[in-house]
Protein backbone atom coordinates (compact mmCIF):
# COMPACT_ATOMS: atom_id res chain seq x y z
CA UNK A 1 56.78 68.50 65.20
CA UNK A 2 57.21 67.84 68.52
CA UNK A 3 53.94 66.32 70.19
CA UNK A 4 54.43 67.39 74.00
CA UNK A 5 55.90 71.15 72.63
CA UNK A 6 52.71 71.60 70.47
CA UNK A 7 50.76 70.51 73.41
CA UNK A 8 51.99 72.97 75.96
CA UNK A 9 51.37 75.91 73.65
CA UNK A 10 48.29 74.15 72.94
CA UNK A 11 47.11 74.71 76.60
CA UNK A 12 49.01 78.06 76.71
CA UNK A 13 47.32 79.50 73.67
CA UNK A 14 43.88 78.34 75.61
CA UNK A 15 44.58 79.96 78.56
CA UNK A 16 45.58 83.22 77.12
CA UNK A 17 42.14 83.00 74.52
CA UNK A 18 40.20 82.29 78.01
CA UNK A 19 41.67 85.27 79.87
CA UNK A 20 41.03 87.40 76.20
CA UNK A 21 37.17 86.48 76.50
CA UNK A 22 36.78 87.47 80.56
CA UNK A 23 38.41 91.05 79.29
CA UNK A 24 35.96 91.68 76.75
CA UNK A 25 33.18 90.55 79.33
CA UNK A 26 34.67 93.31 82.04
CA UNK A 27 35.74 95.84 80.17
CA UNK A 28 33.29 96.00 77.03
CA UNK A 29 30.19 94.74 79.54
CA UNK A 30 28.89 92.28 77.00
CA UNK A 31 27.97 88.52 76.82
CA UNK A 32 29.77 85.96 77.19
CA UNK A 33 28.57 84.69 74.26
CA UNK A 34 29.10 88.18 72.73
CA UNK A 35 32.51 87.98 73.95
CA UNK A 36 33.49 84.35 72.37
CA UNK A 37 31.82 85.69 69.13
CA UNK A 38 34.15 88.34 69.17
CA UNK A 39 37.34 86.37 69.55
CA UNK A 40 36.38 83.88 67.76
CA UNK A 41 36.43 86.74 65.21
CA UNK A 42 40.01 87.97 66.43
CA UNK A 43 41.51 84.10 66.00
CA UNK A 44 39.97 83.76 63.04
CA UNK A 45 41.00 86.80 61.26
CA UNK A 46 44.76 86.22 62.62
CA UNK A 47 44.54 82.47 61.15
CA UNK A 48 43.37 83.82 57.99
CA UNK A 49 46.90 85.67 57.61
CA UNK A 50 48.88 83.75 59.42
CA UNK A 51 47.91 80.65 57.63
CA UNK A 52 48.51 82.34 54.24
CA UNK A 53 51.91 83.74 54.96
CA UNK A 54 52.66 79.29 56.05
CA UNK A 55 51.20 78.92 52.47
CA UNK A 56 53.37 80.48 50.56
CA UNK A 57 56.49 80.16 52.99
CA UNK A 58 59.17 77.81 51.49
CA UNK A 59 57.69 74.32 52.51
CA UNK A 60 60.04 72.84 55.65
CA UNK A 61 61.30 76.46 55.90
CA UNK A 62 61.28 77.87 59.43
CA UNK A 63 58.83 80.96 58.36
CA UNK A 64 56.85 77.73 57.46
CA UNK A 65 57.14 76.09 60.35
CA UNK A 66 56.44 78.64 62.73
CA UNK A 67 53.29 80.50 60.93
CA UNK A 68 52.33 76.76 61.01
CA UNK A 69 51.96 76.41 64.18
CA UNK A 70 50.58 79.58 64.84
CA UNK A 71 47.68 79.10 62.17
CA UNK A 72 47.20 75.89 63.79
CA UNK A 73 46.97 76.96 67.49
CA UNK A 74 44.48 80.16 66.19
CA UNK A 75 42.61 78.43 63.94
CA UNK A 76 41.80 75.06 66.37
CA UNK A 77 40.56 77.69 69.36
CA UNK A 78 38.86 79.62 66.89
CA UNK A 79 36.35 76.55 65.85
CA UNK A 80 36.09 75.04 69.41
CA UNK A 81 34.82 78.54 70.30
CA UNK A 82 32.26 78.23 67.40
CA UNK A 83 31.51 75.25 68.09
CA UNK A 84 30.31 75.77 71.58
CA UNK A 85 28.88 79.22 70.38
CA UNK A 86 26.97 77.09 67.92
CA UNK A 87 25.05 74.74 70.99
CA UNK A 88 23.76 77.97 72.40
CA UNK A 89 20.30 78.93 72.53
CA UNK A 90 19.51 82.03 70.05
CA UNK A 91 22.84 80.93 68.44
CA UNK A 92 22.32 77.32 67.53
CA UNK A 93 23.69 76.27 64.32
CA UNK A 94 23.58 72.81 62.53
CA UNK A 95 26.41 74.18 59.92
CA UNK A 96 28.65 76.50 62.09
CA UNK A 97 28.69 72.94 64.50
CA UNK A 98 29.57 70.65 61.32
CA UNK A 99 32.02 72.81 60.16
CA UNK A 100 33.92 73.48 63.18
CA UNK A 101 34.05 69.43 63.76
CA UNK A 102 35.27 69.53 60.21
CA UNK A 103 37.66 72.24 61.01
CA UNK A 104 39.15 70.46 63.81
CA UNK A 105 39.36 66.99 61.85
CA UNK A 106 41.71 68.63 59.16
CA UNK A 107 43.76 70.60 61.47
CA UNK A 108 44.59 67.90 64.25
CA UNK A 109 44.76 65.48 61.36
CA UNK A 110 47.25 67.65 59.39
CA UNK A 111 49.18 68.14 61.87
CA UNK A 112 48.96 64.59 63.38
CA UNK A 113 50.24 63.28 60.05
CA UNK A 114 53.65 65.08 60.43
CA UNK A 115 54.46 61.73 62.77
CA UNK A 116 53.35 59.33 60.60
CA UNK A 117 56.86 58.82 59.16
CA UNK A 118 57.71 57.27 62.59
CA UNK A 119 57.15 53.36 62.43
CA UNK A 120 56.04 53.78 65.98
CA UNK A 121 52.71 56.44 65.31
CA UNK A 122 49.72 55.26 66.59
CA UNK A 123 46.63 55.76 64.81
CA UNK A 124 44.02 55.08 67.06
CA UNK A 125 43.54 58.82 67.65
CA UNK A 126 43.70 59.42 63.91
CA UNK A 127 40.47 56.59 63.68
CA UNK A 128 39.07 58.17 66.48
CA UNK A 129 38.40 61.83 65.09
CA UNK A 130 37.62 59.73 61.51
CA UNK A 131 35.32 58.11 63.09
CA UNK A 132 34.19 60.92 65.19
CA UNK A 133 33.81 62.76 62.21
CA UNK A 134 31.41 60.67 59.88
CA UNK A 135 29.52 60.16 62.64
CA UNK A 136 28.95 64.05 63.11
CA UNK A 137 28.57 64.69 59.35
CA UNK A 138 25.65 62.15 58.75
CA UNK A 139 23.84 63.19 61.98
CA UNK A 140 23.66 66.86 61.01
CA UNK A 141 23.11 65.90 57.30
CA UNK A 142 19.86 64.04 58.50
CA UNK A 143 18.88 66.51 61.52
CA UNK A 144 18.83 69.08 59.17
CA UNK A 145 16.52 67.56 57.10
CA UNK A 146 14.27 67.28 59.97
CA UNK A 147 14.50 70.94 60.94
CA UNK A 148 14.26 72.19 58.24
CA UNK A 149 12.31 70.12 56.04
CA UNK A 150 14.63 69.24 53.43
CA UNK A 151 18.21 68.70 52.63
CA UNK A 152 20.38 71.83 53.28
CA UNK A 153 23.06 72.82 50.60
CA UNK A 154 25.68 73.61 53.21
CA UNK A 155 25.03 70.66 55.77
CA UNK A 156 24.76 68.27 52.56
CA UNK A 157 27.83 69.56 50.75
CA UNK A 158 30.01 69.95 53.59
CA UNK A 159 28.98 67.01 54.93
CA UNK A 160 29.79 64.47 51.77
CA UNK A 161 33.05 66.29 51.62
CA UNK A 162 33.86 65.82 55.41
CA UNK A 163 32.92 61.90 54.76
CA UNK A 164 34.70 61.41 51.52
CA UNK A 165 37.83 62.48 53.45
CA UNK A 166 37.17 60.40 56.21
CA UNK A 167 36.76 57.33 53.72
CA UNK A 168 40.07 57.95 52.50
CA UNK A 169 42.24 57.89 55.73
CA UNK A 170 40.16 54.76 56.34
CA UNK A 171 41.25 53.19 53.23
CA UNK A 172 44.90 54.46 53.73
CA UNK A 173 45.24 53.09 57.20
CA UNK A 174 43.99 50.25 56.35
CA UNK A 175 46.85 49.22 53.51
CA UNK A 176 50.34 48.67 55.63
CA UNK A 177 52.72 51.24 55.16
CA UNK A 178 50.80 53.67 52.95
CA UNK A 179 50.36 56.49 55.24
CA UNK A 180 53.88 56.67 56.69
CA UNK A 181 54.80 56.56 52.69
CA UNK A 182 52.10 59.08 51.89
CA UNK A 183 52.98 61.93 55.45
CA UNK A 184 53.11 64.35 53.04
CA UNK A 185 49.77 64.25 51.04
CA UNK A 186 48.21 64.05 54.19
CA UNK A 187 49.73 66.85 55.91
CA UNK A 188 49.12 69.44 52.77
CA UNK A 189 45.85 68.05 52.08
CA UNK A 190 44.38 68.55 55.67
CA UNK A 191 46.01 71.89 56.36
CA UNK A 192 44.78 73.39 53.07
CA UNK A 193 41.66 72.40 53.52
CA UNK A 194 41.82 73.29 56.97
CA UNK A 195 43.30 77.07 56.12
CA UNK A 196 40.19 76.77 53.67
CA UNK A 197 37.76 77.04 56.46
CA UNK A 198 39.49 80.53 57.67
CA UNK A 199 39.47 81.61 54.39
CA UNK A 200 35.56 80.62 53.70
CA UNK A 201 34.94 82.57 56.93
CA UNK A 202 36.75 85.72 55.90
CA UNK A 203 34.37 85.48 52.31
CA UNK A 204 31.01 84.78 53.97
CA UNK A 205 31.75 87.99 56.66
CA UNK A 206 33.04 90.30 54.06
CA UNK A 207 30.26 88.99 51.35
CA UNK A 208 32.83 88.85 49.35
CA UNK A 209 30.92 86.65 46.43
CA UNK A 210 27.77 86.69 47.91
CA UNK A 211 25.21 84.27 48.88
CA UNK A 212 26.25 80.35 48.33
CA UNK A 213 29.45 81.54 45.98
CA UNK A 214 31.30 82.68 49.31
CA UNK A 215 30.59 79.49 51.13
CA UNK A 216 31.84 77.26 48.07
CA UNK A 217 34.38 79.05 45.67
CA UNK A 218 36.86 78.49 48.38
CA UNK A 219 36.56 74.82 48.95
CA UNK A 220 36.20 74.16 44.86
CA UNK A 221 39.52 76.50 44.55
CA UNK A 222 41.52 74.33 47.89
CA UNK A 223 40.03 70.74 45.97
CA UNK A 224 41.96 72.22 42.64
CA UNK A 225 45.44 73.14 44.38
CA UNK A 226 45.01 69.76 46.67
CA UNK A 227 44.99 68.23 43.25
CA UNK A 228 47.47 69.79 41.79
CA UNK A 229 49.94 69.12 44.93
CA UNK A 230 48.76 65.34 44.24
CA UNK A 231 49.69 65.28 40.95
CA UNK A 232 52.74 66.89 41.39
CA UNK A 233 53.90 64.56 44.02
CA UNK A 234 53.09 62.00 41.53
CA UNK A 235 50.83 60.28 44.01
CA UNK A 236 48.96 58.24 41.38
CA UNK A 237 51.85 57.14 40.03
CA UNK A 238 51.40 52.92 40.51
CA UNK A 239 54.26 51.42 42.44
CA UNK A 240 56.41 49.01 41.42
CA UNK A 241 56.02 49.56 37.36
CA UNK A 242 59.10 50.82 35.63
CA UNK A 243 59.12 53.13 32.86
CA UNK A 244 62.46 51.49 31.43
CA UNK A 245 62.50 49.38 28.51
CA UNK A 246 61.80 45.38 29.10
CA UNK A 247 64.95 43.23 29.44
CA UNK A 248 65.23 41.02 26.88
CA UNK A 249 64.91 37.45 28.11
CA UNK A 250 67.73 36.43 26.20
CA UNK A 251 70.63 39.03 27.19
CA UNK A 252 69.74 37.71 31.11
């Protein structure tokens, strides 16, 4: 994926979502906040489509490609708009902020990942939002507690899950080679779990499930097909051992 491409219709995108916002402001005569609520709703509910028409596109496909970058462009605005939303007095949230932080550490990193078959990717960005992201995850985790009085199921699930990912890029980058070998995982692993997000979204405003089951069943359900897409691409297969019969010593 072009980097500079993405970026343009990155600020493009913006631009249009900040021009949506003033015209529900002028024309509906609500909040602002009222009015980034609302598209956050709009963005979100198009990502939620979008994103699962990129799912089951033919992987590398051009239908794939494209709904790709649309359910990334929708999906990114749509948590930096919660994620402000959730700062705001009468509005603040400790999970709507860690999730959109979340959010935007799967989707930059899945997309981010497409590059790292180029010897030449720098991942000091990638470390960055890791970094960025533990650091969010434990500080909510722990201000939570101190709102509230005790540890929160969403903050502490989310939270562990967040950091467990975060963990494993560490460990990746850290072992020469592995990521550029391992693009792939990456890529499907961070956009499903980012498209997970949009979907967990849809469920908790439709009460789909109800109470905690429509905040969860989507994650458990992503964690399942992520592992199925990890065994399938054999990733714990170990290197370097052949499955071939052992030369005998004495025909060498």
């Amino acid at each position: 994926m072009n980097s500079k491409a993405l970026t343009y219709q990155l600020i493009i995108t913006t631009m249009l979502t900040i021009f949506a916002t003033w015209l529900f402001v002028h024309f509906l005569e609500i909040r602002l906040v009222n009015a980034m609520i609302a598209v956050h709703v709009v963005l979100g509910s198009l990502a939620f489509i979008v994103g699962g028409v990129a799912l089951v596109a033919k992987k590398g496909g051009k239908l794939h490609k494209l709904t790709g970058r649309l359910f990334f462009l929708q999906m990114s605005l749509s948590a930096v708009f919660t994620l402000i939303v959730a700062t705001i007095p009468h509005h603040f949230s400790t999970s709507m902020f860690q999730i959109s932080v979340m959010t935007l550490y799967f989707l930059f990193g899945g997309v981010r990942s497409l590059s790292f078959k180029s010897s030449a990717h720098n991942y000091s960005i990638d470390k960055a939002f890791v970094y960025l992201t533990i650091i969010v995850s434990i500080f909510i985790l722990f201000y939570a507690k101190y709102l509230y009085g005790g540890y929160q199921p969403l903050q502490t699930v989310f939270g562990c899950l967040a950091v467990g990912f975060c963990l494993v890029d560490l460990w990746v980058f850290s072992k020469s080679g592995l990521a550029k070998k391992r693009w792939l995982v990456f890529h499907l692993s961070k956009m499903l779990a980012g498209y997970a997000t949009s979907v967990t979204g849809f469920f908790v405003a439709q009460k789909i499930l109800g109470g905690y089951f429509d905040w969860f069943a989507p994650t458990v359900i992503t964690l399942l097909y992520i592992a199925y897409w990890l065994v399938k691409l054999k990733v714990f297969r170990v290197d370097g051992l052949s499955t071939n019969k052992r030369t005998n010593p004495s025909n060498s």
